[in-house]
C-alpha atoms as a PDB file:
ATOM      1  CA  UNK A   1     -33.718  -7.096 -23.300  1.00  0.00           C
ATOM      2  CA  UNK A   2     -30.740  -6.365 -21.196  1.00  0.00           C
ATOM      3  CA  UNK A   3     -32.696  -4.112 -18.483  1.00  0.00           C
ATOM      4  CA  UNK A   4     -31.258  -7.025 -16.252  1.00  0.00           C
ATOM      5  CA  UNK A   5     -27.711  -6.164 -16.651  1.00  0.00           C
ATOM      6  CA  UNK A   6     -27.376  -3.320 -14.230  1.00  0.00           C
ATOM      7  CA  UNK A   7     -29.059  -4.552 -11.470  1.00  0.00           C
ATOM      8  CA  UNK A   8     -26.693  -7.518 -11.745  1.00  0.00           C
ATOM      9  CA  UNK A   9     -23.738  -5.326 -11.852  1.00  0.00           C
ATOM     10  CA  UNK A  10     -25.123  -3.613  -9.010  1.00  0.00           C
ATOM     11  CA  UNK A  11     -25.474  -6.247  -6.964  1.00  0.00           C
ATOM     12  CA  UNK A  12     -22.260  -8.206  -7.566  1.00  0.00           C
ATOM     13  CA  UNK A  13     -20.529  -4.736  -7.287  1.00  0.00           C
ATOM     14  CA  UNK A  14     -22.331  -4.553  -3.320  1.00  0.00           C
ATOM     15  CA  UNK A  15     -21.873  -8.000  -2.321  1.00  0.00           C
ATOM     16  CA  UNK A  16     -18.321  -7.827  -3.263  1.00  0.00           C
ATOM     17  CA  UNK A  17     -17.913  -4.246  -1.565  1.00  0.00           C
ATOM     18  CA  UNK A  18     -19.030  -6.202   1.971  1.00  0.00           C
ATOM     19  CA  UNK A  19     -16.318  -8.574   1.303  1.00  0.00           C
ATOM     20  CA  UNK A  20     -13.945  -6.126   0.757  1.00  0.00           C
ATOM     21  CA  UNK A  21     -15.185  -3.995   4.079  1.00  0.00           C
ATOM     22  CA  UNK A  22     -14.980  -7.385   6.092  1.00  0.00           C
ATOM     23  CA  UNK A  23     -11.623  -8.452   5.284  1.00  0.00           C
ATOM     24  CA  UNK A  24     -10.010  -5.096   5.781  1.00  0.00           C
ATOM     25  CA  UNK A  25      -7.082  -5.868   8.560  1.00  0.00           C
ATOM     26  CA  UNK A  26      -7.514  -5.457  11.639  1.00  0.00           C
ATOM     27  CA  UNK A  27      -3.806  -6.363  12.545  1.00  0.00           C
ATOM     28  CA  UNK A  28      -0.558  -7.340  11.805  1.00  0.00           C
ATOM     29  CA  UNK A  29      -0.290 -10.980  10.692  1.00  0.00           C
ATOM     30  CA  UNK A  30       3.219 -10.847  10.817  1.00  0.00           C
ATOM     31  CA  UNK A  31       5.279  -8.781  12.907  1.00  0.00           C
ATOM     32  CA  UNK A  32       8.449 -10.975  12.688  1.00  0.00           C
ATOM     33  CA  UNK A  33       9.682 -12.066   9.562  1.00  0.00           C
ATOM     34  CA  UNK A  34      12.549  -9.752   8.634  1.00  0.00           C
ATOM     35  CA  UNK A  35      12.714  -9.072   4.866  1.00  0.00           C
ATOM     36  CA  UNK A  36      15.578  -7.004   2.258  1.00  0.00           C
ATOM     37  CA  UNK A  37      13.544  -3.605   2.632  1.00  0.00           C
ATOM     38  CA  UNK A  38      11.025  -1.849   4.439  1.00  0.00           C
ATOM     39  CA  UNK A  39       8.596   0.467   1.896  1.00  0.00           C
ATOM     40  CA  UNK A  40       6.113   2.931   3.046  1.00  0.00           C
ATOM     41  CA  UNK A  41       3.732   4.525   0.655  1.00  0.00           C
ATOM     42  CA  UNK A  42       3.393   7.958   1.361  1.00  0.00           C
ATOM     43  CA  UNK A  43      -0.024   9.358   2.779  1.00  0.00           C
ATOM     44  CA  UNK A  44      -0.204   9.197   6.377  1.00  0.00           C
ATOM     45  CA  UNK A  45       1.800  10.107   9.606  1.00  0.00           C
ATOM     46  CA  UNK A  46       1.308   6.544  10.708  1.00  0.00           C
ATOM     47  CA  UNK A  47       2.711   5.018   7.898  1.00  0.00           C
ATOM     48  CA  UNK A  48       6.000   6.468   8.510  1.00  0.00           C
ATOM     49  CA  UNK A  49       6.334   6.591  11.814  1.00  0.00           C
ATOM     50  CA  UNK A  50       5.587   2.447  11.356  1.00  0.00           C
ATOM     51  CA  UNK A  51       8.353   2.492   8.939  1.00  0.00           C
ATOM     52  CA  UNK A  52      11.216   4.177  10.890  1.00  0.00           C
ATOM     53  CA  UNK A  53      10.394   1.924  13.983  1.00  0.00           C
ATOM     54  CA  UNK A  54      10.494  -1.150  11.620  1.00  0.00           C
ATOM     55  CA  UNK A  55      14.031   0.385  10.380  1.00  0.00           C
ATOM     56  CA  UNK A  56      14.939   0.760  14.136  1.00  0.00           C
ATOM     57  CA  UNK A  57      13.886  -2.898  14.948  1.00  0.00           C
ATOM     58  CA  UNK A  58      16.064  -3.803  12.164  1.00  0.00           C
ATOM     59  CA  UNK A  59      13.538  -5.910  10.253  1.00  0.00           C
ATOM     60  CA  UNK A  60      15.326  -4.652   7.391  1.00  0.00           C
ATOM     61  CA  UNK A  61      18.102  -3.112   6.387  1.00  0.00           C
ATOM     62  CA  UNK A  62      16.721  -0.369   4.022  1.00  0.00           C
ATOM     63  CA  UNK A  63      13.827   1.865   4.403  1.00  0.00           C
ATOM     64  CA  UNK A  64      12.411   3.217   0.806  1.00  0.00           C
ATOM     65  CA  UNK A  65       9.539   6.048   0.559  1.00  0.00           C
ATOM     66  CA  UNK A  66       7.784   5.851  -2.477  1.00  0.00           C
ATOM     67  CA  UNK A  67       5.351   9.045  -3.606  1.00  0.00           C
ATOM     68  CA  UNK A  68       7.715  11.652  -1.750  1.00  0.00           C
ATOM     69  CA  UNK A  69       6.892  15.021  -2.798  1.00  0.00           C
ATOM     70  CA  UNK A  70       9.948  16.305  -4.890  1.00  0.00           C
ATOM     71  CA  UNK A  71      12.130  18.476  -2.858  1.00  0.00           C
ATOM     72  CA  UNK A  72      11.873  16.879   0.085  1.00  0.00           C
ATOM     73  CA  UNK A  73      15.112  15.388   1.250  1.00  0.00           C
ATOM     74  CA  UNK A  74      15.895  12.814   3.691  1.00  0.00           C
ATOM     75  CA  UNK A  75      16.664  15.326   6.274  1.00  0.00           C
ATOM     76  CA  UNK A  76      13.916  17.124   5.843  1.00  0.00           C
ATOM     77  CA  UNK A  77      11.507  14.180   5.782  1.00  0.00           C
ATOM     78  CA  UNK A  78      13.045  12.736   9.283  1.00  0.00           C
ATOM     79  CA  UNK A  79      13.250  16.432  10.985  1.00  0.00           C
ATOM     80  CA  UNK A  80       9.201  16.284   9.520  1.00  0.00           C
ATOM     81  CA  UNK A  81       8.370  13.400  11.538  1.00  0.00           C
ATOM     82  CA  UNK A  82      10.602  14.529  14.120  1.00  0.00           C
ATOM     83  CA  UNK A  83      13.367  12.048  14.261  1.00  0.00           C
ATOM     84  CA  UNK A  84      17.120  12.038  14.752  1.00  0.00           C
ATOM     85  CA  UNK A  85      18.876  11.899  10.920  1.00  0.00           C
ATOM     86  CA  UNK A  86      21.810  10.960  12.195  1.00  0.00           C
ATOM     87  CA  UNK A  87      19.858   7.767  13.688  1.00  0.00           C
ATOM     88  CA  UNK A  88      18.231   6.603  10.286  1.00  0.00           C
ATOM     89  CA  UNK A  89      19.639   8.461   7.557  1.00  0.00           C
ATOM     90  CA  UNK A  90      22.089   5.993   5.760  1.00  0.00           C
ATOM     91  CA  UNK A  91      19.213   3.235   5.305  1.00  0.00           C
ATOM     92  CA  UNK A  92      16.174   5.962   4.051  1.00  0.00           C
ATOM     93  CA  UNK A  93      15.874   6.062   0.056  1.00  0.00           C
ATOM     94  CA  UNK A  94      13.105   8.430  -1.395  1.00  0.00           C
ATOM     95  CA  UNK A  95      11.049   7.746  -4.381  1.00  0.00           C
ATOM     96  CA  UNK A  96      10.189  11.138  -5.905  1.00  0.00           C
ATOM     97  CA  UNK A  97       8.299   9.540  -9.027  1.00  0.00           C
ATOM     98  CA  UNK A  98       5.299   7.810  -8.034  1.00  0.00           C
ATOM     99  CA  UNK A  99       1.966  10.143  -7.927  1.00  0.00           C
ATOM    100  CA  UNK A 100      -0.590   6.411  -7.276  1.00  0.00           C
ATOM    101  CA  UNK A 101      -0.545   3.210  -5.939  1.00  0.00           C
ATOM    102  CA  UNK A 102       0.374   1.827  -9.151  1.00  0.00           C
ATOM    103  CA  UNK A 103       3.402   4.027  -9.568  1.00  0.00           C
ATOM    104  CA  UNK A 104       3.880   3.560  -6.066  1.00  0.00           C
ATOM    105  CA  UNK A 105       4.783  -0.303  -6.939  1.00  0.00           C
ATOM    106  CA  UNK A 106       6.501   0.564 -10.314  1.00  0.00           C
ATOM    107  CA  UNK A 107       8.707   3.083  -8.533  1.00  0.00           C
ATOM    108  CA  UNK A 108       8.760   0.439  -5.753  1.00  0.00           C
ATOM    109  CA  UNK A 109       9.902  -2.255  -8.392  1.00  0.00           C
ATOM    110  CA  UNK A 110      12.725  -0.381 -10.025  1.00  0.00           C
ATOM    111  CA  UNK A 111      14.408   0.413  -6.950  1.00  0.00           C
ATOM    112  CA  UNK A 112      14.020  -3.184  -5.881  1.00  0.00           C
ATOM    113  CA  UNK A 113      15.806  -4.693  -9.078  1.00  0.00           C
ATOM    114  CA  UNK A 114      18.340  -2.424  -8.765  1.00  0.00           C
ATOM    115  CA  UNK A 115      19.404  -3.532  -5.261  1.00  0.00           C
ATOM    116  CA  UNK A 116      18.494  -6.725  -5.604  1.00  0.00           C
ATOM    117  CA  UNK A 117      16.276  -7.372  -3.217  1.00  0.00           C
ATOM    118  CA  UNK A 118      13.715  -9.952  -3.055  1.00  0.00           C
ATOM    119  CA  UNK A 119      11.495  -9.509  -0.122  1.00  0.00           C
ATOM    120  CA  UNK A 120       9.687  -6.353   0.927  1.00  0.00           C
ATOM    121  CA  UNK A 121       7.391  -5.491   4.000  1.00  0.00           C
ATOM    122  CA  UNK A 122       4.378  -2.869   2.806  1.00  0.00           C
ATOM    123  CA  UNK A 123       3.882  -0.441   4.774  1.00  0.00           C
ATOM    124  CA  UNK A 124       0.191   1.608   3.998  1.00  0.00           C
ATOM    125  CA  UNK A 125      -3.109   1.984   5.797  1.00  0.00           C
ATOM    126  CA  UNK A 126      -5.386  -0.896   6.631  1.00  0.00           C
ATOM    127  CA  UNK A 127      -8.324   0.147   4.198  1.00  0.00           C
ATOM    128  CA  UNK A 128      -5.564   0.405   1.483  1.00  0.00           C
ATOM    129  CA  UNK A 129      -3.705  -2.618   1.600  1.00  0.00           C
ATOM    130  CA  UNK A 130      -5.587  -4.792  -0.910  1.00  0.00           C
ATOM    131  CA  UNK A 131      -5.442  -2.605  -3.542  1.00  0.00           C
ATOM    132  CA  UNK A 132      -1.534  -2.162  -2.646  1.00  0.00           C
ATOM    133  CA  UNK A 133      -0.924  -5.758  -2.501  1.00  0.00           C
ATOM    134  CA  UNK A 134      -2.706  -6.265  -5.869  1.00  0.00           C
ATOM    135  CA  UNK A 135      -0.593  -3.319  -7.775  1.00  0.00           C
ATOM    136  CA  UNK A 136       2.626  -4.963  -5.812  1.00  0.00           C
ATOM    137  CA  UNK A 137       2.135  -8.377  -6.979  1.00  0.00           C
ATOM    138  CA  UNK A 138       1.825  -7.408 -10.420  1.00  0.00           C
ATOM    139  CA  UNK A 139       4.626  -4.982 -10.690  1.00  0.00           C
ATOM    140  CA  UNK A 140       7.033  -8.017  -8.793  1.00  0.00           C
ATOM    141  CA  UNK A 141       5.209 -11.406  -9.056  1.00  0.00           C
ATOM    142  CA  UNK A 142       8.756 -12.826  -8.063  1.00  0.00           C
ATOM    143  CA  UNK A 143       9.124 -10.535  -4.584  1.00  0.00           C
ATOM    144  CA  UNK A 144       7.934 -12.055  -1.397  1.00  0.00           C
ATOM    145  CA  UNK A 145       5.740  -9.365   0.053  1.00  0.00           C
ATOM    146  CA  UNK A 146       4.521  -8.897   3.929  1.00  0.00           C
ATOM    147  CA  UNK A 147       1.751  -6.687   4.825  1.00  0.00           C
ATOM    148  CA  UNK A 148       2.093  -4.739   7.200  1.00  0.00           C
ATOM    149  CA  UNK A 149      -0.976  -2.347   7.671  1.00  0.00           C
ATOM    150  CA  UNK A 150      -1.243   0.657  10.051  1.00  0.00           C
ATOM    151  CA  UNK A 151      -4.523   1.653  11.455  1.00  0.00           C
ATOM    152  CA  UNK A 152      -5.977   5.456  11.414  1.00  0.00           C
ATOM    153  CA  UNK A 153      -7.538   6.924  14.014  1.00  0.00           C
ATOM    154  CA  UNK A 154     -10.485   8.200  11.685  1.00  0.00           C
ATOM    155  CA  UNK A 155     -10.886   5.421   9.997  1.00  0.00           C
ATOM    156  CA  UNK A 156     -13.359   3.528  12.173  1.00  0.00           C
ATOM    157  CA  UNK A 157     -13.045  -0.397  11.132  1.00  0.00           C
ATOM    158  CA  UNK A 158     -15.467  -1.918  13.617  1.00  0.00           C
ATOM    159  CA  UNK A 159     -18.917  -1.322  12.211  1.00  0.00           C
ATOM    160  CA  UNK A 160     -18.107   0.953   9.738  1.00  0.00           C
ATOM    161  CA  UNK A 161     -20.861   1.195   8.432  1.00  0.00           C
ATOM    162  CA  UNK A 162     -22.308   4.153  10.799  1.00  0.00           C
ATOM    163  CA  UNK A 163     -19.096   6.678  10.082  1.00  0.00           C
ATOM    164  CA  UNK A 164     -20.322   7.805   6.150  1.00  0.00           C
ATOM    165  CA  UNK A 165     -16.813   8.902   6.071  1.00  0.00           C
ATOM    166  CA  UNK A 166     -15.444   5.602   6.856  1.00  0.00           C
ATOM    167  CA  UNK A 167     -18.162   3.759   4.567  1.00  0.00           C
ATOM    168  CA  UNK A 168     -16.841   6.387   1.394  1.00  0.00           C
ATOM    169  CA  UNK A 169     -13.657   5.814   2.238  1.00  0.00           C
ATOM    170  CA  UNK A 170     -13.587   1.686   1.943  1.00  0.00           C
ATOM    171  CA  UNK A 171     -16.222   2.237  -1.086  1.00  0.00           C
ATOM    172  CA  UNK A 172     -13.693   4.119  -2.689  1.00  0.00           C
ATOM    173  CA  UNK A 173     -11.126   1.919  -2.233  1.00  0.00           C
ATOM    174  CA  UNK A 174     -13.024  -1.102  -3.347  1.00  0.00           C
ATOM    175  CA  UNK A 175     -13.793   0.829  -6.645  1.00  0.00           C
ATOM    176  CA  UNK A 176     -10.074   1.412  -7.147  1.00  0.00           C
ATOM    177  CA  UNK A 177      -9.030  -2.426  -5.982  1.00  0.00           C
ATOM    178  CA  UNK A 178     -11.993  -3.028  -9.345  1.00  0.00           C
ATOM    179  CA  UNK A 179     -10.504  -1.015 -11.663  1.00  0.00           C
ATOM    180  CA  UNK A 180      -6.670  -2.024 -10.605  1.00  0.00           C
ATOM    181  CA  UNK A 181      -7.729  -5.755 -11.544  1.00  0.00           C
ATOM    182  CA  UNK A 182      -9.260  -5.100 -14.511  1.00  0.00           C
ATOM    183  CA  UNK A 183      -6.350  -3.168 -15.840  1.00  0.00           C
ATOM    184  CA  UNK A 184      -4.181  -5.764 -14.410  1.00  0.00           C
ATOM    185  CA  UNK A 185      -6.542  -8.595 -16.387  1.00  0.00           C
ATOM    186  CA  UNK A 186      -6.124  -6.322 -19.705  1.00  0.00           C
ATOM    187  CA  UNK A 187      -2.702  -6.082 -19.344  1.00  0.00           C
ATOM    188  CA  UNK A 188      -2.444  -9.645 -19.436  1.00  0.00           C
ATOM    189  CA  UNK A 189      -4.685 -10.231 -22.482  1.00  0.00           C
ATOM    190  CA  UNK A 190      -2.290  -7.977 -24.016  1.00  0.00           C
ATOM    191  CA  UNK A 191       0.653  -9.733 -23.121  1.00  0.00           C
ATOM    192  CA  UNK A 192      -1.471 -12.949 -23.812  1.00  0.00           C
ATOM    193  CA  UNK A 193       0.494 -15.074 -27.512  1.00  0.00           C
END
């Protein structure tokens, strides 16, 4: 009676993973708009690298890290990525608490009430940016937030689809951006009077 059901699922499940592969960024919408903080979600070399020239451009006037391993210091994150601390080191805050996106933006959100902010450029890999934005938004529906992707060398964006590494790596993601919005939809039933 329901053998229909899965196929269905299956189906709705591809067609949206195509949308998701398509609309992966390919670039910076905007590069301009300065905003309260800079945050870079740890993961990549690119990401911070992106984030400490953003901090040099001044487009903001703080830098925060979420997902840092503990132990690391400011100091020892900059002398990592080989930069000057005495160049960046007053406006760098480290988040040693988050372990996922989704305590990536909790940790994110915290810090953010506490200064006061109220507009934040992301900072995270192209392929991972939806799923970012969507666990942002919902931990800080009130903070504007600007994308600002980087772009991996081994992630191969135009035609993906012959790299199996690249192809596993946006299915992944996809499944993850899923199960985010479902959680965020139950969340909300919950909440719901």
């Amino acid at each position: 009676m329901f053998r229909w059901i899965p196929p269905v699922l299956a189906a709705g499940w591809l067609a949206g993973f195509f949308w998701y592969a398509a609309d992966v960024p390919d670039l910076v919408a905007d590069a301009t708009t300065p905003t309260d903080a800079i945050v870079v979600l740890t993961g990549g070399s690119e990401r911070l690298d992106a984030g400490l020239n953003l901090l040099r451009q001044k487009m903001a006037g703080k830098l925060f890290v979420s997902g840092v391993y503990r132990g690391i210091d400011v100091n020892e994150l900059l002398r990592l990525s080989r930069q000057k601390p005495e160049e960046l080191e007053c406006c760098i805050v480290l988040g040693h608490t988050a372990d996922n996106t989704a305590g990536n933006a909790i940790e994110t959100a915290a810090w953010m009430r506490a200064e006061g902010y109220r507009s934040l450029r992301l900072v995270t890999a192209n392929y991972h940016m939806r799923r970012s934005l969507a666990e942002f938004h919902h931990a800080m529906p009130d903070v504007k937030i600007i994308p600002h992707p980087v772009f991996p060398d081994k992630v191969k964006h135009e035609q993906w689809w012959l790299w199996p590494g690249t192809a596993h790596l946006i299915a992944t993601e996809y499944t993850k951006y899923l199960a985010a919005q479902l959680r965020h939809w139950a969340e909300l039933q919950e909440d719901a009077p």
